[in-house]
C-alpha atoms as a PDB file:
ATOM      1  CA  UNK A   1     -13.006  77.384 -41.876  1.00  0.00           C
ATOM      2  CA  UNK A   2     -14.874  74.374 -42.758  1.00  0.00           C
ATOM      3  CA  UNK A   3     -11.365  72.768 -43.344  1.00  0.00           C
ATOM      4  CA  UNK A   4     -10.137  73.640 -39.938  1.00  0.00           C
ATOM      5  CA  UNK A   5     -13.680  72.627 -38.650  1.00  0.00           C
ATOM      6  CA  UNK A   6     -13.191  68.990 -40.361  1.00  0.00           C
ATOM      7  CA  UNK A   7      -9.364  68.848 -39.183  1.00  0.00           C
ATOM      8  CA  UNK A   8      -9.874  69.215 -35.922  1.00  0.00           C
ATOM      9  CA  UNK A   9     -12.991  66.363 -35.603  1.00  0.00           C
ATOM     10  CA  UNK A  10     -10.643  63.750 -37.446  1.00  0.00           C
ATOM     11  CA  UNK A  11      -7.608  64.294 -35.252  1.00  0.00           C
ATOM     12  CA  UNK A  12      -9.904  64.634 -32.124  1.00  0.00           C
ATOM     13  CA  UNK A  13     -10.983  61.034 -32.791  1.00  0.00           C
ATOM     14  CA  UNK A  14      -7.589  59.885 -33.756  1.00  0.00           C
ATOM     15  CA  UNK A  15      -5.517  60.984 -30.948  1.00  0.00           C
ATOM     16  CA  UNK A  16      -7.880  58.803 -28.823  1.00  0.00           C
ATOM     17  CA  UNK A  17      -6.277  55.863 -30.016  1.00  0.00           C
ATOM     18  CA  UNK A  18      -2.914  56.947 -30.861  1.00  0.00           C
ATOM     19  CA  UNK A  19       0.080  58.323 -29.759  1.00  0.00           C
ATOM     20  CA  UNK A  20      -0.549  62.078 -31.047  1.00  0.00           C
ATOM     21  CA  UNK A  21      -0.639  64.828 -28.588  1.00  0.00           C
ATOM     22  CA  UNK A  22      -4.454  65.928 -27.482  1.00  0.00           C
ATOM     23  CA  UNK A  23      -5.565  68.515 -29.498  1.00  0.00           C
ATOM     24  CA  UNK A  24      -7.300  71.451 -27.906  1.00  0.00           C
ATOM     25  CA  UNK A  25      -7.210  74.327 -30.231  1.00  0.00           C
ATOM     26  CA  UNK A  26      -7.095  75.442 -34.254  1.00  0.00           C
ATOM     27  CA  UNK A  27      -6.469  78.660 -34.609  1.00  0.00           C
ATOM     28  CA  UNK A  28      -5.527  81.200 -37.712  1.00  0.00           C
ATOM     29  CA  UNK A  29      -3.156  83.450 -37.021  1.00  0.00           C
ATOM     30  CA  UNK A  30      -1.936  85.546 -39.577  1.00  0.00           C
ATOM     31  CA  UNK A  31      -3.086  83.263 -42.365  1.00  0.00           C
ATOM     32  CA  UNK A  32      -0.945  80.568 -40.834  1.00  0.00           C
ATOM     33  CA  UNK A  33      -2.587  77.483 -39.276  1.00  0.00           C
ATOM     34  CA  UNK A  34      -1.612  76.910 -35.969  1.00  0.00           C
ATOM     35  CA  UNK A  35      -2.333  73.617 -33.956  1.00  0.00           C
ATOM     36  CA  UNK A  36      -2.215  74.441 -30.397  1.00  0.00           C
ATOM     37  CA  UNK A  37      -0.778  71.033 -28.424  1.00  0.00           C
ATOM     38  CA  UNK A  38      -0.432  71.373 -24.833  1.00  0.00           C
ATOM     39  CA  UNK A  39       2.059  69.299 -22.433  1.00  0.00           C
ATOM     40  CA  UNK A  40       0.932  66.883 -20.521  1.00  0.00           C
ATOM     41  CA  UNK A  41       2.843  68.466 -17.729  1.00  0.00           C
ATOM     42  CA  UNK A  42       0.753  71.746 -17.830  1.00  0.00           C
ATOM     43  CA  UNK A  43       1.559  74.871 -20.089  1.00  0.00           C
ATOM     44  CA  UNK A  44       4.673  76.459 -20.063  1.00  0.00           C
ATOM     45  CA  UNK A  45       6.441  73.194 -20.191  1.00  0.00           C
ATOM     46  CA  UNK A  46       8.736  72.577 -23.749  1.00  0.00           C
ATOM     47  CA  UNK A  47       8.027  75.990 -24.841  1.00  0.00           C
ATOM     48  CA  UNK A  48      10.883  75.857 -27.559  1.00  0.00           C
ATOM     49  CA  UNK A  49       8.718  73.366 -29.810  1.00  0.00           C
ATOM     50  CA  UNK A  50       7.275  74.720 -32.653  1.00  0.00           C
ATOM     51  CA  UNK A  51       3.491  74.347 -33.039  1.00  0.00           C
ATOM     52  CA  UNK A  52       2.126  72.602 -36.404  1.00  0.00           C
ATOM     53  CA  UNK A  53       2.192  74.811 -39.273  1.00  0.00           C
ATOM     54  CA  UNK A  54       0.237  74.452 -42.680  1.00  0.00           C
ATOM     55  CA  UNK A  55       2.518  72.348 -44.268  1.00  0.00           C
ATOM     56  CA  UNK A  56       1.797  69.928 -41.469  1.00  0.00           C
ATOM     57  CA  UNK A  57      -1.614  70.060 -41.463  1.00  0.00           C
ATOM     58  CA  UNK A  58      -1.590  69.114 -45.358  1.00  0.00           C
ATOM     59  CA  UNK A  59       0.180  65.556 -44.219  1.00  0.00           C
ATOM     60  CA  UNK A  60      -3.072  64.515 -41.986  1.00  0.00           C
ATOM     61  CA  UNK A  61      -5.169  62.818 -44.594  1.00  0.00           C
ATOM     62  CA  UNK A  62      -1.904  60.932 -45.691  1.00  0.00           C
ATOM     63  CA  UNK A  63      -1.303  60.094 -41.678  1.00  0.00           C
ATOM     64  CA  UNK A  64      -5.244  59.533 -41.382  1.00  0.00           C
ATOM     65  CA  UNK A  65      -4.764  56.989 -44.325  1.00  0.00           C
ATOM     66  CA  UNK A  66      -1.870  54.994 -42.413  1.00  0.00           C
ATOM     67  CA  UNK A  67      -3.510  54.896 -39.302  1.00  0.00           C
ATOM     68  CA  UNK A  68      -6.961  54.062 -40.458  1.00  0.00           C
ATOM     69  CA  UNK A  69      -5.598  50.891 -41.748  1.00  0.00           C
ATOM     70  CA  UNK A  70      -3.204  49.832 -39.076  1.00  0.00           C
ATOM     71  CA  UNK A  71      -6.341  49.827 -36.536  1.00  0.00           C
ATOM     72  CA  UNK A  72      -8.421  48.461 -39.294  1.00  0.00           C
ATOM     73  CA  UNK A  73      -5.577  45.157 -39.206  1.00  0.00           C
ATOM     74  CA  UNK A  74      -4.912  45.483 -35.534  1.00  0.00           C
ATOM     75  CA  UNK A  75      -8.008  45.638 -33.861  1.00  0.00           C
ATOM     76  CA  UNK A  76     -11.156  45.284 -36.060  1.00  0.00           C
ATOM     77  CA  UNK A  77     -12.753  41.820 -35.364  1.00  0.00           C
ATOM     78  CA  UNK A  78     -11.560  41.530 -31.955  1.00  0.00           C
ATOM     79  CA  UNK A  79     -13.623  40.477 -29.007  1.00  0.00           C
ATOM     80  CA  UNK A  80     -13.757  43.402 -27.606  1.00  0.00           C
ATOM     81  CA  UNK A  81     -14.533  45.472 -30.819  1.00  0.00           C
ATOM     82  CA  UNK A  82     -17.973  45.084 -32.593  1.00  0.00           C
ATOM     83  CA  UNK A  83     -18.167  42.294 -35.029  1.00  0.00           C
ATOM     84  CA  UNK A  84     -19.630  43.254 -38.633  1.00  0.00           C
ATOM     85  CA  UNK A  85     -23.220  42.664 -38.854  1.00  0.00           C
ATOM     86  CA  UNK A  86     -24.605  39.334 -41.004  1.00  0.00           C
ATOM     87  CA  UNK A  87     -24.185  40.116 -44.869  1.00  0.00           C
ATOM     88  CA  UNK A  88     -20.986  42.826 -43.793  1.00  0.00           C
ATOM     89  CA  UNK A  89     -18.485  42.473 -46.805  1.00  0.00           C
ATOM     90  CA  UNK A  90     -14.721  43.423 -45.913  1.00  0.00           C
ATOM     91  CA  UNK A  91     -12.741  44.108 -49.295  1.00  0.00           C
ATOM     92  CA  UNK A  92      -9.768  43.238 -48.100  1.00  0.00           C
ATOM     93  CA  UNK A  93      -7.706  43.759 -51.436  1.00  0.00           C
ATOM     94  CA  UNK A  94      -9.094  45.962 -54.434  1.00  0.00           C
ATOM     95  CA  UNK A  95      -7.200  45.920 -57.421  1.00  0.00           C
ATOM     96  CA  UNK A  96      -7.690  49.237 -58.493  1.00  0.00           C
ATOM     97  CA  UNK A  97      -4.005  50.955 -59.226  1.00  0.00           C
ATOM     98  CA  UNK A  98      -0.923  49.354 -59.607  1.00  0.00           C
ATOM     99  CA  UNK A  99       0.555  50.377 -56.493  1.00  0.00           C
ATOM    100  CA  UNK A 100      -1.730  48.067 -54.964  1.00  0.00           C
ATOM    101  CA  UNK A 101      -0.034  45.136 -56.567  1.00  0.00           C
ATOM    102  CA  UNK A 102       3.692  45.896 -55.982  1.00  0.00           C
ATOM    103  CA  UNK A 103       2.926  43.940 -52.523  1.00  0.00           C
ATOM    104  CA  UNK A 104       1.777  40.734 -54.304  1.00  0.00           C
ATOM    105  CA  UNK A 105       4.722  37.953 -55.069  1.00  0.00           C
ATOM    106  CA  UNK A 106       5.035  35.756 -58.226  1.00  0.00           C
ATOM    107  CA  UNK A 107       6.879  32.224 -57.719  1.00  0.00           C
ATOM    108  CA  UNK A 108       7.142  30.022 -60.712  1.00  0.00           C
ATOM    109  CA  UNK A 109       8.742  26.626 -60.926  1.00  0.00           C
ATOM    110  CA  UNK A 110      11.343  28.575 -63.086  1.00  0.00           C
ATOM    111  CA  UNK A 111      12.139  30.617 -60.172  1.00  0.00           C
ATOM    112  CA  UNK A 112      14.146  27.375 -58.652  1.00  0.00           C
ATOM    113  CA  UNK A 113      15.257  26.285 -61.821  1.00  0.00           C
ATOM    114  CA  UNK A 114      12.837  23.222 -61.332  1.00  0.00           C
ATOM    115  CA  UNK A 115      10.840  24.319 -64.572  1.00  0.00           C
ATOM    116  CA  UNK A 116       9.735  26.350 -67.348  1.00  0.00           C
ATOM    117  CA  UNK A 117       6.900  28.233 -66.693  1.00  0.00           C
ATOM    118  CA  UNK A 118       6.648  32.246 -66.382  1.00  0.00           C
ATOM    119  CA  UNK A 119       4.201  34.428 -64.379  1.00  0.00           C
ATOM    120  CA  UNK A 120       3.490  37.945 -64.586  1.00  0.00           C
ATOM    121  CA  UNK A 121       1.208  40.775 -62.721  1.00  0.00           C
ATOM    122  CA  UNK A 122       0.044  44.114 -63.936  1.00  0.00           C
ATOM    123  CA  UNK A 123      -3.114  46.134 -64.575  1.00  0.00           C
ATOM    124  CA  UNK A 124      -5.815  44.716 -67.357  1.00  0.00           C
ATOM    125  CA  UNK A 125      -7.305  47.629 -69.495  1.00  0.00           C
ATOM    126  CA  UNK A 126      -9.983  48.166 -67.831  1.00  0.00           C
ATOM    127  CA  UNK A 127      -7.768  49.038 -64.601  1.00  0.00           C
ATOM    128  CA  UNK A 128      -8.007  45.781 -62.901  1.00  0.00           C
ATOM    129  CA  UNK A 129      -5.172  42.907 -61.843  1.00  0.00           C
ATOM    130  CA  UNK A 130      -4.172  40.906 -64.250  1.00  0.00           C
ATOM    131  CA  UNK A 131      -2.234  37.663 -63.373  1.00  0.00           C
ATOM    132  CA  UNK A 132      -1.334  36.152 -66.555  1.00  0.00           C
ATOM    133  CA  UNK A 133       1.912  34.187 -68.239  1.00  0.00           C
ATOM    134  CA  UNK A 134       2.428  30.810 -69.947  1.00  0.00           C
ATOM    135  CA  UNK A 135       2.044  27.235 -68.110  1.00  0.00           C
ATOM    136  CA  UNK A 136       4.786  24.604 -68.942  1.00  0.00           C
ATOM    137  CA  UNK A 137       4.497  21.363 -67.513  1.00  0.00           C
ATOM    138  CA  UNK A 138       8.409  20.065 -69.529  1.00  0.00           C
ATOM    139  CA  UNK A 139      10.291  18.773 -66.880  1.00  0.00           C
ATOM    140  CA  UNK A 140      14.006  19.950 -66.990  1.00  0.00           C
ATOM    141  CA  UNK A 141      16.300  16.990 -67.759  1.00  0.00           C
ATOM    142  CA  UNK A 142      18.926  16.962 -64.703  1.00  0.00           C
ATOM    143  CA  UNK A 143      17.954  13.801 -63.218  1.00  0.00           C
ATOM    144  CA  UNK A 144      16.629  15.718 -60.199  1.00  0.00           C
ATOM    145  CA  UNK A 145      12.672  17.316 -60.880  1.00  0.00           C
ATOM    146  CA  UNK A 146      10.071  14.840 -61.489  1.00  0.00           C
ATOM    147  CA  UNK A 147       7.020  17.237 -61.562  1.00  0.00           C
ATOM    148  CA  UNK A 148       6.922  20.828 -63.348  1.00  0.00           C
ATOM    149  CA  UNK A 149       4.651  23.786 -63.987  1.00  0.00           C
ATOM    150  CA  UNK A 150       3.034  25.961 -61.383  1.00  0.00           C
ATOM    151  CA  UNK A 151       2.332  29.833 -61.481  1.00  0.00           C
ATOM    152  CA  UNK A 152       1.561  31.703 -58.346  1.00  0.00           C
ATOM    153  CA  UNK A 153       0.353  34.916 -56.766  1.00  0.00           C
ATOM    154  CA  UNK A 154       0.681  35.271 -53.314  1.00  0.00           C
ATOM    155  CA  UNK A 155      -0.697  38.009 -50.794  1.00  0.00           C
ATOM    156  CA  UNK A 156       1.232  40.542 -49.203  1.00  0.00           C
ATOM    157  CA  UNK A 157       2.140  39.514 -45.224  1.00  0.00           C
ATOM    158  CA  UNK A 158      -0.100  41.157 -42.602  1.00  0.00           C
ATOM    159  CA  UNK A 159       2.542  44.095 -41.712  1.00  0.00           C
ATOM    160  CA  UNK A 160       0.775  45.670 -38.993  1.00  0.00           C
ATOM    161  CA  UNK A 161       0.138  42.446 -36.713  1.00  0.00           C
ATOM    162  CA  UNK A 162      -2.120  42.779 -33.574  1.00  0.00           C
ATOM    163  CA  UNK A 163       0.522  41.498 -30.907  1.00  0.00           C
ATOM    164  CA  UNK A 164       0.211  38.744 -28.439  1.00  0.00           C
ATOM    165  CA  UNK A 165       2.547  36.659 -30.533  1.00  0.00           C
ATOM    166  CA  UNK A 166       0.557  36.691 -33.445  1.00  0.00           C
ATOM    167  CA  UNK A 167       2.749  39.393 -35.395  1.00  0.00           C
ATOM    168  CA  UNK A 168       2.374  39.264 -39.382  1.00  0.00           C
ATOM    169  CA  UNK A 169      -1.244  37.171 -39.394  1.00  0.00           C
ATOM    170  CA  UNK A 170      -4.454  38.334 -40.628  1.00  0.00           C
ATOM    171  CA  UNK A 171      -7.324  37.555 -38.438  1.00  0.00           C
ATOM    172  CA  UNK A 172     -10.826  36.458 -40.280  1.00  0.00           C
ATOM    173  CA  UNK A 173     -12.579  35.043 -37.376  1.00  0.00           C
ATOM    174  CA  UNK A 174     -15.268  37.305 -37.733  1.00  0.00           C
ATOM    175  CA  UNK A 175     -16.067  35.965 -41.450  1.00  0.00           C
ATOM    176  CA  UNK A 176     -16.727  32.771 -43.118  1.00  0.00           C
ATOM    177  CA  UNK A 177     -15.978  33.310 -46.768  1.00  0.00           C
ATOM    178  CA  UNK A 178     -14.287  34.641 -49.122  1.00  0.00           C
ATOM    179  CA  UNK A 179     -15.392  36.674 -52.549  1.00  0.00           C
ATOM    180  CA  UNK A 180     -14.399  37.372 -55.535  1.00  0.00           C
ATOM    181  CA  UNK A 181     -14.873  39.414 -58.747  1.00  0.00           C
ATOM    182  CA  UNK A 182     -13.342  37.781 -61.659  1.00  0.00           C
ATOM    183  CA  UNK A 183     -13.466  36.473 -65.263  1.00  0.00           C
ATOM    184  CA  UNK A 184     -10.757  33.928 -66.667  1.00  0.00           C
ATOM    185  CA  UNK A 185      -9.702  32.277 -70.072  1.00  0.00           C
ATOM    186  CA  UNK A 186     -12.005  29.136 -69.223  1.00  0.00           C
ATOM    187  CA  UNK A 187      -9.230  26.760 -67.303  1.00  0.00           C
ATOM    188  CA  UNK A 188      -9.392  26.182 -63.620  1.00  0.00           C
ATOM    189  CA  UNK A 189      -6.957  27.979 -61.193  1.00  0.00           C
ATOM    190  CA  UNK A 190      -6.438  26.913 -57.479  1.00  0.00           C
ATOM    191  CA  UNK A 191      -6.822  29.052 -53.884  1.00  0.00           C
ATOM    192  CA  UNK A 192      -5.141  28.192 -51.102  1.00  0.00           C
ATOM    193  CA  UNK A 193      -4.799  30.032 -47.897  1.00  0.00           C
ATOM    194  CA  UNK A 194      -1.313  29.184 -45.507  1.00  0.00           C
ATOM    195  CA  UNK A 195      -2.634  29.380 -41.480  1.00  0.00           C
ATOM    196  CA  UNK A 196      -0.700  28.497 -38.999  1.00  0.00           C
ATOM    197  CA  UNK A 197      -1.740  26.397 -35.916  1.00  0.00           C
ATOM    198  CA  UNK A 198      -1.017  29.170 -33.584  1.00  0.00           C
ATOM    199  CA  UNK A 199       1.364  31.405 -31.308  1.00  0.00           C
ATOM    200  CA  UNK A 200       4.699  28.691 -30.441  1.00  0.00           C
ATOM    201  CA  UNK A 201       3.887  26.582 -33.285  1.00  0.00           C
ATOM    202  CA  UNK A 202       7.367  26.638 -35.571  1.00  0.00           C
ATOM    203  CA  UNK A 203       6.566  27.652 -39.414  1.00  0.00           C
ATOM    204  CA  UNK A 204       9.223  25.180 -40.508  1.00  0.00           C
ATOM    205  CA  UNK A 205       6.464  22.456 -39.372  1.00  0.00           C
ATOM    206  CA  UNK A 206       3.462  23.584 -40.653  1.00  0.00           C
ATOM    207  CA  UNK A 207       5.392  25.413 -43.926  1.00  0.00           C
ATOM    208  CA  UNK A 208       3.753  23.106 -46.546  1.00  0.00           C
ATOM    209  CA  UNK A 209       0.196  23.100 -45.059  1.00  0.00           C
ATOM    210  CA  UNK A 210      -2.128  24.829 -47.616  1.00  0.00           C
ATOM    211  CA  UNK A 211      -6.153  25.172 -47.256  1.00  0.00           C
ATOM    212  CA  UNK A 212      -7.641  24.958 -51.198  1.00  0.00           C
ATOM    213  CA  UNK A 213      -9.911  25.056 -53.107  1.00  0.00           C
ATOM    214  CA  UNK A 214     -10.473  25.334 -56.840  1.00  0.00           C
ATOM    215  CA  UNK A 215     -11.416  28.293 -59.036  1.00  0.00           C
ATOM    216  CA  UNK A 216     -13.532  27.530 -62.445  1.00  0.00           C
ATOM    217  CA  UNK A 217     -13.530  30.183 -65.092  1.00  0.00           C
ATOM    218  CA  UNK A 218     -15.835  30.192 -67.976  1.00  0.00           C
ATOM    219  CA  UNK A 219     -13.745  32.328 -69.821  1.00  0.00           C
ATOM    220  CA  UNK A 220     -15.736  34.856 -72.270  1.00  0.00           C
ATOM    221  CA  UNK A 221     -16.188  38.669 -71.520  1.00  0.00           C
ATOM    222  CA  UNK A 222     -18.273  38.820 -68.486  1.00  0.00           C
ATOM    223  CA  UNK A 223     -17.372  38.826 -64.828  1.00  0.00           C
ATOM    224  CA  UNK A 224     -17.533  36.054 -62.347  1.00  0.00           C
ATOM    225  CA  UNK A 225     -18.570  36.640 -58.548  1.00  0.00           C
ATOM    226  CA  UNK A 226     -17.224  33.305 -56.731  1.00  0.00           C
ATOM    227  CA  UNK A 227     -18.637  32.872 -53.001  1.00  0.00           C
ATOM    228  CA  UNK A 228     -16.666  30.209 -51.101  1.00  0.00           C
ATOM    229  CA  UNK A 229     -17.064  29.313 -47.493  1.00  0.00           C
ATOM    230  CA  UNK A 230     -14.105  28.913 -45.531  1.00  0.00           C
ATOM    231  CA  UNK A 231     -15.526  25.657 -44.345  1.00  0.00           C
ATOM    232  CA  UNK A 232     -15.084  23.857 -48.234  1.00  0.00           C
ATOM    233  CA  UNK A 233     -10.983  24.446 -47.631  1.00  0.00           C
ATOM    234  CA  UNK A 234      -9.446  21.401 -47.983  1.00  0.00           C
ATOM    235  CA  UNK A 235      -5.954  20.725 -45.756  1.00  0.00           C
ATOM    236  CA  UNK A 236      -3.353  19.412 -48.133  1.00  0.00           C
ATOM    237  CA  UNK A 237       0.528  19.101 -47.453  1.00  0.00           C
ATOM    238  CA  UNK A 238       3.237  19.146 -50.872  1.00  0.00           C
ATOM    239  CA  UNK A 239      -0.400  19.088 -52.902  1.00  0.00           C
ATOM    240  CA  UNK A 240      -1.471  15.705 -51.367  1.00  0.00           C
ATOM    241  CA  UNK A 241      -5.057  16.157 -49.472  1.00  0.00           C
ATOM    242  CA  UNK A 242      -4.757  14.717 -46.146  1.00  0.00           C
ATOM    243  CA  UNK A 243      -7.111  12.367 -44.647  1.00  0.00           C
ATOM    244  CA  UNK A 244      -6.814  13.733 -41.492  1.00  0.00           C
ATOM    245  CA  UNK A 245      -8.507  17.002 -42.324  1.00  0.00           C
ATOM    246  CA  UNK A 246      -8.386  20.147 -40.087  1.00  0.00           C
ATOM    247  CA  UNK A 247     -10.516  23.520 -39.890  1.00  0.00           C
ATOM    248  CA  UNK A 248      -9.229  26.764 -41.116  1.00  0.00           C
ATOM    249  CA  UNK A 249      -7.747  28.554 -38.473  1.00  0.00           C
ATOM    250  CA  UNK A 250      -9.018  31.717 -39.644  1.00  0.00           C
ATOM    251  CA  UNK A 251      -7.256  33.858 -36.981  1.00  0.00           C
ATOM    252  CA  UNK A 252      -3.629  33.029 -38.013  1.00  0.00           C
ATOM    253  CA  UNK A 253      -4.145  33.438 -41.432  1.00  0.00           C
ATOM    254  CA  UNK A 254      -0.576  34.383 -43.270  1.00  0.00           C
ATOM    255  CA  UNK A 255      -1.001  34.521 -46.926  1.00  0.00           C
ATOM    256  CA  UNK A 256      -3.756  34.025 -49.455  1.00  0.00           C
ATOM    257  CA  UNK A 257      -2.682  32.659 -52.938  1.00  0.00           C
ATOM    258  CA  UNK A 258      -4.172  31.768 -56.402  1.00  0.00           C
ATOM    259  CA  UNK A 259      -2.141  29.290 -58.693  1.00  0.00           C
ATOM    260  CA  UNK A 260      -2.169  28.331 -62.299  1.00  0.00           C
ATOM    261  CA  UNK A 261      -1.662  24.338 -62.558  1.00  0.00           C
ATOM    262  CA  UNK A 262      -2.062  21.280 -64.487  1.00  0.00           C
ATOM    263  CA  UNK A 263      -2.167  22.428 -67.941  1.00  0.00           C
ATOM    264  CA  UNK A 264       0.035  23.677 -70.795  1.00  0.00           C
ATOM    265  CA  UNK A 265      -0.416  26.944 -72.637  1.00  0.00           C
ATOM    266  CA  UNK A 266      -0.500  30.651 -72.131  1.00  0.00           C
ATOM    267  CA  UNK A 267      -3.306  31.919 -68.939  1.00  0.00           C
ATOM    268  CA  UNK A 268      -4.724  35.130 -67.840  1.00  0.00           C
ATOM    269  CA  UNK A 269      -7.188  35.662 -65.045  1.00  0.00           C
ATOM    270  CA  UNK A 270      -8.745  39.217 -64.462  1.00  0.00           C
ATOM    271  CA  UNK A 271      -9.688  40.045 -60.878  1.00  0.00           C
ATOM    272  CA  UNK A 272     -11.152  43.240 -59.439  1.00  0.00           C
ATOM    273  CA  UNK A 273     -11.692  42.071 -55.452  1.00  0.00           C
ATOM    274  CA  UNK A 274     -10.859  39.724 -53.094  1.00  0.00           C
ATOM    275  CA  UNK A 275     -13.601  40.535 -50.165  1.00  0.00           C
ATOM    276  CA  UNK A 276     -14.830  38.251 -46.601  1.00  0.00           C
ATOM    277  CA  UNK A 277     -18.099  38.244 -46.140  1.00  0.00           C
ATOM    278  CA  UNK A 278     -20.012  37.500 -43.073  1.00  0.00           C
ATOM    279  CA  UNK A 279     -23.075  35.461 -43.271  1.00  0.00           C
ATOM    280  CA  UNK A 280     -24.857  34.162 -40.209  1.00  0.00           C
ATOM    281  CA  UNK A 281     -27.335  31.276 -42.088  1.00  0.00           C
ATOM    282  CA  UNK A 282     -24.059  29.310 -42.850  1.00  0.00           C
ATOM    283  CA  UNK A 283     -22.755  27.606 -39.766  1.00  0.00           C
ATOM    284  CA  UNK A 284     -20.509  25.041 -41.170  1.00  0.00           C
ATOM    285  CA  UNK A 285     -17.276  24.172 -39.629  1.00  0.00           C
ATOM    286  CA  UNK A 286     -15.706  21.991 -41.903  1.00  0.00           C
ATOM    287  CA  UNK A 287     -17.498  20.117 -45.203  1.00  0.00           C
ATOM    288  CA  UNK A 288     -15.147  17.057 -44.549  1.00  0.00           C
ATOM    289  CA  UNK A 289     -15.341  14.448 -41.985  1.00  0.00           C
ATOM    290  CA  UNK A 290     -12.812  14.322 -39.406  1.00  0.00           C
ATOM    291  CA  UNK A 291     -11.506  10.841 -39.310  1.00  0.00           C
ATOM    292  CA  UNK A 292      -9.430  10.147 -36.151  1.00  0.00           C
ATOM    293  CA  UNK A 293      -6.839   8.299 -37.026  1.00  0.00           C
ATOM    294  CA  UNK A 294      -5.930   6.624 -33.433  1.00  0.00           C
ATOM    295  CA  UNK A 295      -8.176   4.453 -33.675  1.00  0.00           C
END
């Protein structure tokens, strides 16, 4: 009973924001569990539907699961939703099975035959992400690449989308940095987060626009916590830091990505969490000056 008792409170306050029939009644008839759904048109009306049965009922927490974190994508951090309260973390992606990384992408420079480097992605020992491989910077001798080596890991697209032309971004307005929980080999690695400019802005434009920042590892057993604000981002276009330098438009976000670069040799670089965090004593907007250059 306690079952049917906790059932019925979760799809009560589900059904209020999707498109599931109201739920009125959970009954036990016969040993079978019944979920009574009336017709919006009164009773009587589709009579020939069957009512849930058990084996339905044993597919909510999986449907509970999928809906939890569409809304969580789609409307959290809205203006008309509450915002999280100053020192609210968000862990936005938890390495903690490796189903959880089948969504991440690996690009090399081998991948357009432009070099010799090789990436990989798979759970550490201790049931964490591993992103590890071997760095190459050997150019390959066809007249045609003049710079090699780069491993990277990039984020899974936002597949829920909140509408309004802003399909497939993630919106972080409500935060203003980003956390992690790592420990590395001792070389430095690279974030960089691709936002775009905004609803009728092409991505062919903007394609090579990257926010970084770099990641130092001390390498050695223990874990590494890194908070960065959003504000210390730097705008760079083909790897070239622009003078011209922009804010983070933290509500078009489309992928978040940590790279390997520079030098040669095998890497590895453990991490348990990528979070947000909200903390209201850091106002920045941006740490660099904004030269105009019009003048």
């Amino acid at each position: 009973m306690q079952l049917l008792k906790t059932s019925r409170n979760i799809l009560q306050k589900i059904t209020k924001r999707s498109s599931l029939p109201s739920v009125t009644q959970v009954a036990n008839a016969g040993g079978n569990i019944i979920i009574h759904n009336p017709s919006a048109r009164g009773e009587g009306y589709h009579r020939d539907k069957e009512p849930f049965s058990r084996k339905d009922l044993e597919k909510i927490p999986v449907y509970l699961e999928e809906k939890s974190e569409l809304y969580r994508r789609r409307f959290l951090y809205q203006d008309d939703y509450t915002f999280p309260f100053h020192r609210s973390y968000d862990y936005f992606w938890k390495f903690n099975s490796a189903e959880k990384l089948k969504a991440w992408i690996l690009t090399t420079d081998m991948d357009n035959k432009e070099g010799f480097s090789k990436a990989y992605l798979s759970l550490s020992k201790s049931g964490k992400a591993l992103f590890y491989g071997n760095l190459s910077t050997k150019v390959p001798e066809d007249g045609r690449v003049k710079k090699a080596g780069y491993c990277n890991m990039r984020s899974p697209i936002n597949k829920y989308g909140y509408g309004y032309g802003k399909e497939n971004y993630y919106n972080w307005t409500a935060f203003n940095h980003i956390v992690m929980r790592f420990r590395g080999d001792g070389r430095a690695y690279y974030l960089s987060i691709a936002s775009d400019n905004g609803p009728g802005f092409g991505s062919d434009l903007f394609s090579s626009d990257l926010y970084s920042y770099p990641l130092f590892t001390r390498g050695g057993p223990y874990w590494q916590i890194a908070k960065i604000p959003f504000s210390k981002f730097y705008l760079n276009t083909y790897g070239r830091i622009q003078d011209r330098q922009e804010p983070l438009r933290k509500d078009f976000v489309k992928t978040f990505n940590i790279g390997a670069v520079v030098d040669d040799g095998p890497f590895h670089l453990e991490i348990d969490y990528i979070a947000l965090l909200r903390d209201d004593n850091h106002d920045e907007v941006t740490a660099y000056e904004m030269y105009d250059l019009r003048m």
